[in-house]
Protein backbone atom coordinates (compact mmCIF):
# COMPACT_ATOMS: atom_id res chain seq x y z
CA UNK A 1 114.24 178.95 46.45
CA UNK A 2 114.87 180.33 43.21
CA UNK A 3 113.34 183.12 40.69
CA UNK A 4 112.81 179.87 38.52
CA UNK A 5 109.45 179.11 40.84
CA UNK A 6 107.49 182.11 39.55
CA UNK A 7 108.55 183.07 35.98
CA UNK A 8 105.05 181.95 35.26
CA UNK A 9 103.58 184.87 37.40
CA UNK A 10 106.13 187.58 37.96
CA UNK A 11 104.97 189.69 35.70
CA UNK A 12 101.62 189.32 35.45
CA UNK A 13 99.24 192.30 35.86
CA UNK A 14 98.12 192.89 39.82
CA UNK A 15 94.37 191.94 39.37
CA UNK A 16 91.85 194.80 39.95
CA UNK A 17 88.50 193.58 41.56
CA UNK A 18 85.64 194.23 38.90
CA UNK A 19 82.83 194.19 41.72
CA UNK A 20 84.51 196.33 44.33
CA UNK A 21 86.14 199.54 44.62
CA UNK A 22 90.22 199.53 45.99
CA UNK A 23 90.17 200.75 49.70
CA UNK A 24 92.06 204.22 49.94
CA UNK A 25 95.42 204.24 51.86
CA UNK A 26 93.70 205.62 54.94
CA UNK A 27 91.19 202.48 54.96
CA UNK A 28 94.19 199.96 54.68
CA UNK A 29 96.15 201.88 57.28
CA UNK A 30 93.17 201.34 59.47
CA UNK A 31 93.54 197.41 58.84
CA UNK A 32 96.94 197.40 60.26
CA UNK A 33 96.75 199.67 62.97
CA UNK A 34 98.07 198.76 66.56
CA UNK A 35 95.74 197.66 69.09
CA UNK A 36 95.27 198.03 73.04
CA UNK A 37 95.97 193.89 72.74
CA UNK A 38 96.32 194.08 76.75
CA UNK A 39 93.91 196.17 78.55
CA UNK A 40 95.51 199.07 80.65
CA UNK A 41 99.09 198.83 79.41
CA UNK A 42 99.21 202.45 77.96
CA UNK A 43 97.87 203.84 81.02
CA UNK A 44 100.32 201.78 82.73
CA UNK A 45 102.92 203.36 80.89
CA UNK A 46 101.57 206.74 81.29
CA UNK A 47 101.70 206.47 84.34
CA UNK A 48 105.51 205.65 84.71
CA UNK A 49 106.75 207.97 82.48
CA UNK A 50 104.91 210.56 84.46
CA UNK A 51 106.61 209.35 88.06
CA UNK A 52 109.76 209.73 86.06
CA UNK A 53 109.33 212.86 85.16
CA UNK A 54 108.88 211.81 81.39
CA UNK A 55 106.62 212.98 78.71
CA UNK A 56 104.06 210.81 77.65
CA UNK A 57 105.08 208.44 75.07
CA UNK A 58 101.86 206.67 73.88
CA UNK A 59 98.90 207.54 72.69
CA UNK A 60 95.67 206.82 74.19
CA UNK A 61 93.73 203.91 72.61
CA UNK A 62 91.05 206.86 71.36
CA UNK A 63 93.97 209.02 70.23
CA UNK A 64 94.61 206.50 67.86
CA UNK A 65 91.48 205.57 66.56
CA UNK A 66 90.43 209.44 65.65
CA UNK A 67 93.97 209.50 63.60
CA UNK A 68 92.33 206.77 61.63
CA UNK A 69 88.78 207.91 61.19
């Protein structure tokens, strides 16, 4: 692939929606954040880590949704 396939676009102003406001960085963030995609695992891992004498690595699933609220 070559820069030859988008000298029509490349520098073309990023279009700004006329009917909706941007999202702020803390509502994109939120998009992208991790999810508990297998029930229990953190607690599993809690768990582990504190057998082992380890500090708790994770966060809870609600730890991380109040960091993005």
């Amino acid at each position: 692939m070559t820069q030859d396939n988008y000298d029509d676009i490349i520098n073309l102003p990023h279009p700004v929606p006329k009917k909706h406001t941007q999202m702020s960085m803390m509502q994109r963030a939120a998009q992208f954040a991790p999810f508990a995609a297998l029930t229990g695992y953190d607690a599993a891992i809690n768990e582990a880590a504190r057998k082992n004498g380890e500090p708790e690595s994770h966060q809870s699933d609600e730890e991380t949704a109040e960091y993005y609220e």
